[in-house]
Protein backbone atom coordinates (compact mmCIF):
# COMPACT_ATOMS: atom_id res chain seq x y z
CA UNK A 1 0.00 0.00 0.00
CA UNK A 2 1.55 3.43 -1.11
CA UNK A 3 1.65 5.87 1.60
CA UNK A 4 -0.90 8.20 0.38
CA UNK A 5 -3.32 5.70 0.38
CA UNK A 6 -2.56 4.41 3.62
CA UNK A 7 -3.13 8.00 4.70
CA UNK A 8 -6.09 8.49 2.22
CA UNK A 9 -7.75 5.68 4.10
CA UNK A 10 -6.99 6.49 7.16
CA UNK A 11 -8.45 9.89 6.50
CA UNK A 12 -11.60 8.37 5.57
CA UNK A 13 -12.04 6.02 8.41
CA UNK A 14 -11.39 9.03 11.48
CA UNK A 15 -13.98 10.95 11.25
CA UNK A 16 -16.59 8.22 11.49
CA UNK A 17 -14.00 7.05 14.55
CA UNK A 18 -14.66 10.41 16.64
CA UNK A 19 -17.87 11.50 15.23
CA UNK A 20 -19.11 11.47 19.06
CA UNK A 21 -15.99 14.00 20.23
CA UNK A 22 -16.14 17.88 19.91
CA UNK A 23 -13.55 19.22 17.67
CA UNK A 24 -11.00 21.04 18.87
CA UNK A 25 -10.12 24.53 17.79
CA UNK A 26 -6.12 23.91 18.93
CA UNK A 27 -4.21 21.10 19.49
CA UNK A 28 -3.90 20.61 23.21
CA UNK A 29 -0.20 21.22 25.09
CA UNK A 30 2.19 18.99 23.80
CA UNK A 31 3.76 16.83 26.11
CA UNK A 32 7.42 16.97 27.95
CA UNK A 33 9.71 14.13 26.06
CA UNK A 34 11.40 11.68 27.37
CA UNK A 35 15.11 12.08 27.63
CA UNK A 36 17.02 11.10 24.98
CA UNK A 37 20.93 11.47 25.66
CA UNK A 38 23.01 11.24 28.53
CA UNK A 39 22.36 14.27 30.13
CA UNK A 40 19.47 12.97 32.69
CA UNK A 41 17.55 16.46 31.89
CA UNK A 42 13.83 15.79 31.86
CA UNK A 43 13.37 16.13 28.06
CA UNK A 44 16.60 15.86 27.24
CA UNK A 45 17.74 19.50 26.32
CA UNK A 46 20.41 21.12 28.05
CA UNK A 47 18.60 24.48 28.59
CA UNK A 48 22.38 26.15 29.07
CA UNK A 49 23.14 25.43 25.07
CA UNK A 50 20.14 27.66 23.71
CA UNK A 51 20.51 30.72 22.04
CA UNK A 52 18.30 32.96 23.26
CA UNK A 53 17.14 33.60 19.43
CA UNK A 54 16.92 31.54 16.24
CA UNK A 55 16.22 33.26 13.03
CA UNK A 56 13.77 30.69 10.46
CA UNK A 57 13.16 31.33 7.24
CA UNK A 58 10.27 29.57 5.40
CA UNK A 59 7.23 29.99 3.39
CA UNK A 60 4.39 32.34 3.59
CA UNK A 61 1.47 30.98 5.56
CA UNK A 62 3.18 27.78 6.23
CA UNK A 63 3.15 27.72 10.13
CA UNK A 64 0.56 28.38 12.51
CA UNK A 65 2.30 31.64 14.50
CA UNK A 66 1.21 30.18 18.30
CA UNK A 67 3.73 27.41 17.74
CA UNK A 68 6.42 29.49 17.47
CA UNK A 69 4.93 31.18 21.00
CA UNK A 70 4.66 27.84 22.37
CA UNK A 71 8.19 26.83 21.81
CA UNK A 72 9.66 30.10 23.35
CA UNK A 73 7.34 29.57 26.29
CA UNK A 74 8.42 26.17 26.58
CA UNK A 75 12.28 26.99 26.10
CA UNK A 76 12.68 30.57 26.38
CA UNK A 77 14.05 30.92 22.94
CA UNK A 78 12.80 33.69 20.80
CA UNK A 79 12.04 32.58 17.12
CA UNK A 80 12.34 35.65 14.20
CA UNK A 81 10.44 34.79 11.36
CA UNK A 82 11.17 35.68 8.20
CA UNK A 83 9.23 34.84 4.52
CA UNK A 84 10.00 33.68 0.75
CA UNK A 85 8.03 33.41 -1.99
CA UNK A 86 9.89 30.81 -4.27
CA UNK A 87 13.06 28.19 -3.69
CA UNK A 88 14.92 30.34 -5.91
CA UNK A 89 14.77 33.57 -3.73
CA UNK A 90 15.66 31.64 -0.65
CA UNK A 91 18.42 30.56 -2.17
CA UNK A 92 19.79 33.74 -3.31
CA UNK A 93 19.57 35.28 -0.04
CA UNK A 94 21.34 32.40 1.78
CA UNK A 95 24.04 32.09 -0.95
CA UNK A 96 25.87 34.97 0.56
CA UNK A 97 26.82 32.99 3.57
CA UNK A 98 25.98 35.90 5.50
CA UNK A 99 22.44 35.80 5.75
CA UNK A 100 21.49 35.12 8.98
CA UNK A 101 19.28 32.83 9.00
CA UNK A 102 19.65 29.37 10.80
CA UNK A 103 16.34 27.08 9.55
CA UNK A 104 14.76 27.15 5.95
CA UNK A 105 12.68 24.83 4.64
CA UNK A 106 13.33 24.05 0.97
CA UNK A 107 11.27 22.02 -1.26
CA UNK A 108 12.77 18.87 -2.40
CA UNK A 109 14.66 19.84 -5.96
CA UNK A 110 16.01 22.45 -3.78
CA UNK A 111 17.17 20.47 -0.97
CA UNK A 112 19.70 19.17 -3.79
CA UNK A 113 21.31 22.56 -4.50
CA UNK A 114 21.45 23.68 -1.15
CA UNK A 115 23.19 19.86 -0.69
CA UNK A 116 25.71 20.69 -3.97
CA UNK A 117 27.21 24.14 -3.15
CA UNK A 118 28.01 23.25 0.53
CA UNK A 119 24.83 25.36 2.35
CA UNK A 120 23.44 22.78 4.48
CA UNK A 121 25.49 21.23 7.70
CA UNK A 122 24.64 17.66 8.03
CA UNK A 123 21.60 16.84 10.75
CA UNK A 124 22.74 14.84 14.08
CA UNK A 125 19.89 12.83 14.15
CA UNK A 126 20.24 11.27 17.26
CA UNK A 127 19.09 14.47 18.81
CA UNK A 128 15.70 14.15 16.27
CA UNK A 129 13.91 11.63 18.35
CA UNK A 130 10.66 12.77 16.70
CA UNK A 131 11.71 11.67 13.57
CA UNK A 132 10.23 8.26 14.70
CA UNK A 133 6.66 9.42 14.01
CA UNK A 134 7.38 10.62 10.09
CA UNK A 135 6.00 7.58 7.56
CA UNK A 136 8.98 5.47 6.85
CA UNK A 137 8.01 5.85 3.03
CA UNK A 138 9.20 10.06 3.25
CA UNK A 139 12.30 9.31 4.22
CA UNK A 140 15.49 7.97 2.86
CA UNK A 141 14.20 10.22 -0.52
CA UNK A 142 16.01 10.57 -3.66
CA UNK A 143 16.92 14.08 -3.04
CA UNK A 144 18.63 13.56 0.55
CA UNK A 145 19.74 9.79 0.90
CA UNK A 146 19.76 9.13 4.68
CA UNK A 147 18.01 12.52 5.38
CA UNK A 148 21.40 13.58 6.38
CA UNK A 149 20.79 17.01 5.56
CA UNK A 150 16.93 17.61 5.69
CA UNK A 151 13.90 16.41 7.11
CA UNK A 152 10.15 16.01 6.16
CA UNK A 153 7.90 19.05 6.88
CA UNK A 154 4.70 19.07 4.94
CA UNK A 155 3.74 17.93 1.46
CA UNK A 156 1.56 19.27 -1.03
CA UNK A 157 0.24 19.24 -4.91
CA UNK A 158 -0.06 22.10 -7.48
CA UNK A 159 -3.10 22.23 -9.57
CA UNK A 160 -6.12 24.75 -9.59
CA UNK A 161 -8.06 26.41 -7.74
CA UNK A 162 -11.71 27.88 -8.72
CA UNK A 163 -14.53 29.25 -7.19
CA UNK A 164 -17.70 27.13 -7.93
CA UNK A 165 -19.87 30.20 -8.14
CA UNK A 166 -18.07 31.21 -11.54
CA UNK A 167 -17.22 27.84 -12.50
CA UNK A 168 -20.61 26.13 -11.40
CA UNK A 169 -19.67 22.88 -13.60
CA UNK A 170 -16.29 22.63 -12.19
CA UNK A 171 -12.47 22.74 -13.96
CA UNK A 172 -11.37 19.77 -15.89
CA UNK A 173 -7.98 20.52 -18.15
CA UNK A 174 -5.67 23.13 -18.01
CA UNK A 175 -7.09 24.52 -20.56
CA UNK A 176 -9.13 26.73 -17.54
CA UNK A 177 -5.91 28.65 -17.52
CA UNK A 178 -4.08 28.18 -21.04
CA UNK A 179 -6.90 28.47 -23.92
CA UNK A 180 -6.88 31.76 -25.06
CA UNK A 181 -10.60 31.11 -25.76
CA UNK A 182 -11.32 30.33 -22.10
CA UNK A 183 -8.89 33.17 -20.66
CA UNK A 184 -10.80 36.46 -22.53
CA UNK A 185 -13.91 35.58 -19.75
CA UNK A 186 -11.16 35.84 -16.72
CA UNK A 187 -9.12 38.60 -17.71
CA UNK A 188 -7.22 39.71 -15.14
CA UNK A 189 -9.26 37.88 -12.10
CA UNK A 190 -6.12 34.79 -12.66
CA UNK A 191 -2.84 34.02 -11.64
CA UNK A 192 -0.36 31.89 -12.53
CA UNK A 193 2.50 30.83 -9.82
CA UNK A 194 5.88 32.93 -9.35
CA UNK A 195 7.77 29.97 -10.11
CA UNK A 196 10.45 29.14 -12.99
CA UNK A 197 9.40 25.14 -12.87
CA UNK A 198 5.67 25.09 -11.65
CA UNK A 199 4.79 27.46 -14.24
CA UNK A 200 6.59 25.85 -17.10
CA UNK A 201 5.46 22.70 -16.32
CA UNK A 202 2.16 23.87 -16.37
CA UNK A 203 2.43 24.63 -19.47
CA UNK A 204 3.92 21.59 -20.64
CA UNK A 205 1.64 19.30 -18.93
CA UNK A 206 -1.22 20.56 -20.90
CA UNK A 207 0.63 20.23 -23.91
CA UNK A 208 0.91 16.76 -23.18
CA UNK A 209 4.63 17.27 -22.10
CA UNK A 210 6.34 15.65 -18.34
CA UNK A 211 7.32 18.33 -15.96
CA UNK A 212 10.64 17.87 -16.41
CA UNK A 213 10.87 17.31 -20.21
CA UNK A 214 14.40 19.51 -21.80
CA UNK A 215 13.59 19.28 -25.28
CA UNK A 216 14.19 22.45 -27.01
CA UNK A 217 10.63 21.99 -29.41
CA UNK A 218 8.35 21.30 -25.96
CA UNK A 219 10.19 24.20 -23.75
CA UNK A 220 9.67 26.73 -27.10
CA UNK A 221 5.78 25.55 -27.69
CA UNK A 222 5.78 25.99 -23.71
CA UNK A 223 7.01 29.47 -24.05
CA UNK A 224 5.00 30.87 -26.63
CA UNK A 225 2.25 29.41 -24.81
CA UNK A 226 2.95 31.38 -21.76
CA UNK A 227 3.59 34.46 -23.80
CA UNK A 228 0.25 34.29 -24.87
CA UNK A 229 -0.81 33.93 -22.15
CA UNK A 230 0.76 36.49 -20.25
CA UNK A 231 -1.77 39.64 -20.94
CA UNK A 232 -4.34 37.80 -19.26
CA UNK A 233 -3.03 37.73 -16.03
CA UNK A 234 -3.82 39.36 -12.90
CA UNK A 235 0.17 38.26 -11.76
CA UNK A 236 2.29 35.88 -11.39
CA UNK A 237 1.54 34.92 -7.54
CA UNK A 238 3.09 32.73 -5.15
CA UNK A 239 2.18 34.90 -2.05
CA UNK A 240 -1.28 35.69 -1.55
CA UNK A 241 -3.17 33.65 -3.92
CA UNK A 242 -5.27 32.41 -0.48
CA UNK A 243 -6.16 35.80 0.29
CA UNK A 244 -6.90 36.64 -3.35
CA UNK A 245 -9.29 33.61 -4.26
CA UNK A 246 -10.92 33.98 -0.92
CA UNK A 247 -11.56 37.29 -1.22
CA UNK A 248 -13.15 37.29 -4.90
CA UNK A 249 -10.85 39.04 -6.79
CA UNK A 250 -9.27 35.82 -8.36
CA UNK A 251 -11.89 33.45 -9.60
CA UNK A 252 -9.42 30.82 -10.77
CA UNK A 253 -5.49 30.27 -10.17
CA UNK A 254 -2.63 28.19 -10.48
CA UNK A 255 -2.28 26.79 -6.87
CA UNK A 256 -0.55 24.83 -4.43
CA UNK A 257 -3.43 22.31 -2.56
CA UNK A 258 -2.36 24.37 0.90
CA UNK A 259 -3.16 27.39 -0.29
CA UNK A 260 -6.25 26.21 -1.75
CA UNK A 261 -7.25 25.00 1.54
CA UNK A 262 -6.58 28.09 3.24
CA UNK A 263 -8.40 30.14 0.86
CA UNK A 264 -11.35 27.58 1.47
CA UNK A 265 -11.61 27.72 5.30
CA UNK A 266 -9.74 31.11 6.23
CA UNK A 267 -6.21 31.94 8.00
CA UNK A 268 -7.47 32.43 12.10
CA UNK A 269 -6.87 36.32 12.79
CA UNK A 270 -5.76 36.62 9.12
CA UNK A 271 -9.00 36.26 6.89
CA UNK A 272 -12.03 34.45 6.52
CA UNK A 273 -12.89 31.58 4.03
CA UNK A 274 -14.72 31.09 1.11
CA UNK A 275 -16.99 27.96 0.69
CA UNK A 276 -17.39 28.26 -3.04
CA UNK A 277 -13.46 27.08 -3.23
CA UNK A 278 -11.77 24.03 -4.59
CA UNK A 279 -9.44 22.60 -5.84
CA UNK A 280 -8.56 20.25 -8.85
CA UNK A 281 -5.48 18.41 -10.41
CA UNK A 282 -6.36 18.79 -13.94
CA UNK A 283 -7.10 15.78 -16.28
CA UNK A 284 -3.32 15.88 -17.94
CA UNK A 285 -1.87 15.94 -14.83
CA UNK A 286 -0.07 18.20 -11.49
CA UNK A 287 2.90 18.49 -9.58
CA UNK A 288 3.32 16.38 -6.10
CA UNK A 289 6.07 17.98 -3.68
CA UNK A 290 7.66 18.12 -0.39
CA UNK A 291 8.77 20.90 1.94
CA UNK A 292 11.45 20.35 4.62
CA UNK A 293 13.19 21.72 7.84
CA UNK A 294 17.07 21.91 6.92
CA UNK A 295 19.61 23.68 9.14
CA UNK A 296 22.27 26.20 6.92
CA UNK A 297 25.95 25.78 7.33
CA UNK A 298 25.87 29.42 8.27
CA UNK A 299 24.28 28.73 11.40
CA UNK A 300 25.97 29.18 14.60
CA UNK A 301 22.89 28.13 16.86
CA UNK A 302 23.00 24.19 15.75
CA UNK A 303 21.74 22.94 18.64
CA UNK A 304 18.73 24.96 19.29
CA UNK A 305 18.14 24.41 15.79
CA UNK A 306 17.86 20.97 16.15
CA UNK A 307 15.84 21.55 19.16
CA UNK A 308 13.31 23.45 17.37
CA UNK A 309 12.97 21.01 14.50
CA UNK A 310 12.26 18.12 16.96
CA UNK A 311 9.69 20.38 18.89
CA UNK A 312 7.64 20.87 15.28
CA UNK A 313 7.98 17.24 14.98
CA UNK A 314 5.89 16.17 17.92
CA UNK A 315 2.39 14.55 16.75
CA UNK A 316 0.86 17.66 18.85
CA UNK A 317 2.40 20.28 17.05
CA UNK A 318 2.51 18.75 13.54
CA UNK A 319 -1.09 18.59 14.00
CA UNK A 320 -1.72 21.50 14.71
CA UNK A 321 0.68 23.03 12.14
CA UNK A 322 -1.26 21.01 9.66
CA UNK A 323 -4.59 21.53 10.44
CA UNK A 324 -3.60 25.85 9.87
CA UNK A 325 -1.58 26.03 6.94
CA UNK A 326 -4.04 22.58 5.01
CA UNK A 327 -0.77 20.63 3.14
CA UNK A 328 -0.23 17.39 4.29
CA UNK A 329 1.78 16.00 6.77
CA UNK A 330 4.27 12.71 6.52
CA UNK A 331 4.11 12.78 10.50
CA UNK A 332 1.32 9.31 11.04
CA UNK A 333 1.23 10.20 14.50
CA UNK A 334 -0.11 13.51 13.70
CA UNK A 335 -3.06 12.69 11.25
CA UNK A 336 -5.38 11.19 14.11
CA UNK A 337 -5.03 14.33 15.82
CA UNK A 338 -6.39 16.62 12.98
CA UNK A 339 -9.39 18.64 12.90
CA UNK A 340 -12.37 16.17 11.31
CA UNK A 341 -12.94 19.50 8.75
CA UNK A 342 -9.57 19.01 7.50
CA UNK A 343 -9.86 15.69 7.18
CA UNK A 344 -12.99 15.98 5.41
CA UNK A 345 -11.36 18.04 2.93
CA UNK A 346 -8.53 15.94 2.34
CA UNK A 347 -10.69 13.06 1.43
CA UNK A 348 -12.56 15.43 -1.56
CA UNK A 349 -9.55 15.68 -3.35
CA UNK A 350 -7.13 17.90 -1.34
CA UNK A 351 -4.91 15.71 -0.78
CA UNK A 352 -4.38 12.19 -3.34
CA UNK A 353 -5.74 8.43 -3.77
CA UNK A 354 -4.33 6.09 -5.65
CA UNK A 355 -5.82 7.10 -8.87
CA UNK A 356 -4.56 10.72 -8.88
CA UNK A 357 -0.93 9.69 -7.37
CA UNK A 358 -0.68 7.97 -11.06
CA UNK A 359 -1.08 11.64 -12.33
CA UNK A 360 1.27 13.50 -10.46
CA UNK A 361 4.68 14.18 -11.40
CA UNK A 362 8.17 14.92 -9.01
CA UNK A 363 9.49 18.07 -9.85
CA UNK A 364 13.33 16.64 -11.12
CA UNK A 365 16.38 18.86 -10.86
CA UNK A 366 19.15 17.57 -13.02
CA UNK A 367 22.17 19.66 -14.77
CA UNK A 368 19.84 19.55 -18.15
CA UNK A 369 17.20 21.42 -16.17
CA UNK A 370 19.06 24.29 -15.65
CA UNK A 371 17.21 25.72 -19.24
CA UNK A 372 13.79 26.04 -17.21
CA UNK A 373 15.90 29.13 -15.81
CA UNK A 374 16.32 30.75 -19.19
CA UNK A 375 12.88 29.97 -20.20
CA UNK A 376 11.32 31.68 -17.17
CA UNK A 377 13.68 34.98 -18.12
CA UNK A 378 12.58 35.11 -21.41
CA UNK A 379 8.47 34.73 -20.10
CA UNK A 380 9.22 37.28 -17.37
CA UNK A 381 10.61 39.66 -19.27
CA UNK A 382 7.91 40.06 -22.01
């Protein structure tokens, strides 16, 4: 059984399991852990090793904020929080060596490159203990062998997102975003993702194209096709497409299934949900990826980095994590801890059977991919 459809199932089967219980609007304390080295401290963290601040650099939307309260409360270690829109941006910032920064959490093409030019300081994962609750089947992957350098976060597809109330018999193809017939009726009310390989691919999966295809006739038809595209857009949008489809002012977008979520149900404190969304992985195909907690070779606060990875890997936390920013976690402890509304939503096609895994595609960095780069400058700068 593939691991999405033991999660899939499992998915299914809770809600009917605590249809009796209330559901809970946070995830409740988490609990002290159980030493796990030789210092005989109760948890196992020598309090005397923390920096009193860790600087963690991730995606927009992509934590729930009280977390990073709970874990100064529980440590007294203050966490600065800083946001990126794409892999590539991160990277650029932390290429200088100087950033700052001590966490980021790359996606898993860019956990490679960070891996290549020397920017990540191998894990000690004897001080992860919590990496016991993450499937067996996310780790070990192709793009960290070991999880030496990285570990599991949250995963997530790419695909659309519509509002039903424009769309009333739903999105099907690509086409939605591509057809230059279909596109004159959503003028400026779409967006496409700020991203030099979701984008592209996009465009080559409704061509009939893989993802991750180099051939110079599929990346030029992909390029004119975004070119012709391009006056039709609202933007290209990897920040606030939640806020934007929730709102109304985007009736259909290129999307990661988180964000799709989020503009569904709302952010708490941020901005309230829309019913009419959902989400789709169009009939030629989407993207499947994974997000992960990785420490930079810049850092000088190693051990309270590690401290703070373990702490978001507790079932408590993940769950809660999870259940506010609507990707899916690898953490199995986790998922029979998550709101039944989640859940719910998971199992109606925000998050994959069987069927749709067969129609999702890894995002593949290789030296041949390095083109998708020049493609993406030549579509921006039209």
């Amino acid at each position: 059984m593939t691991p999405f459809r033991s999660l899939f199932c499992l998915l299914l089967l809770l809600p009917l399991l605590v249809a009796c219980g209330s559901e809970p609007t946070t995830a409740p304390p988490p609990p002290a852990l159980e030493a796990t080295d030789s210092t005989g401290l109760e948890d196992g963290v020598d309090r005397a090793q923390l920096a009193s601040e860790l600087y963690f650099y991730n995606w927009g939307d992509f934590i729930d904020m009280d977390t990073l309260a709970q874990f100064e409360a529980e440590y007294g270690v203050r966490v600065i929080y800083d946001l990126y829109d794409s892999n590539e941006d991160m990277i650029a910032q932390v290429r200088t060596g100087n950033s700052g920064y001590d966490i980021v959490v790359p996606s898993d093409y860019a956990v490679q490159m960070l891996i290549e030019e020397g920017l990540l300081q191998p894990l000690e994962l004897e001080r992860l203990d919590n990496l016991r609750h993450i499937d067996p089947d996310y780790l070990n992957t192709y793009f960290d062998p070991g999880n030496r350098y990285s570990v599991p976060y949250m995963f997530g597809l790419t695909g659309i997102v519509y509002n039903r109330e424009f769309f009333p018999e739903g999105v099907e193809s690509w086409a939605a975003l591509f057809d230059p017939a279909q596109l004159e009726a959503i003028r400026g009310r779409f967006s496409m993702l700020d991203d030099e390989r979701e984008t592209p691919g996009a465009a080559l999966k409704y061509l009939g194209y893989s993802y991750n295809t180099t051939e110079p006739e599929a990346l030029q038809q992909a390029q004119e096709l975004l070119i012709t595209q391009k006056p039709f857009l609202a933007a290209y949008n990897s920040a606030d497409v939640n806020r934007k489809m929730a709102s109304g002012e985007y009736v259909i977008a290129h999307s990661w299934s988180g964000s799709a979520m989020q503009a569904r149900l709302g952010l708490e404190g941020e901005f309230s949900g829309n019913p009419a969304i959902n989400f789709v992985i169009p009939q030629e195909g989407g993207a499947i990826w994974m997000d992960n907690l990785a420490i930079l070779s810049e850092s000088a606060n190693a051990y309270t980095a590690h401290v703070f990875i373990n702490f978001l890997l507790r079932p408590e936390i993940a769950a809660q994590n999870a259940d506010y920013v609507g990707y899916i976690t690898p953490n199995e402890a986790a998922i029979p801890l998550m709101s039944e509304e989640v859940q719910a939503l998971y199992a109606a096609g925000f998050a994959p059977d069987d069927a749709l895994l067969t129609r999702l595609e890894w995002i593949e960095r290789t030296e041949a991919t390095a083109v998708f780069s020049d493609l993406w400058t030549v579509v921006k700068g039209e």
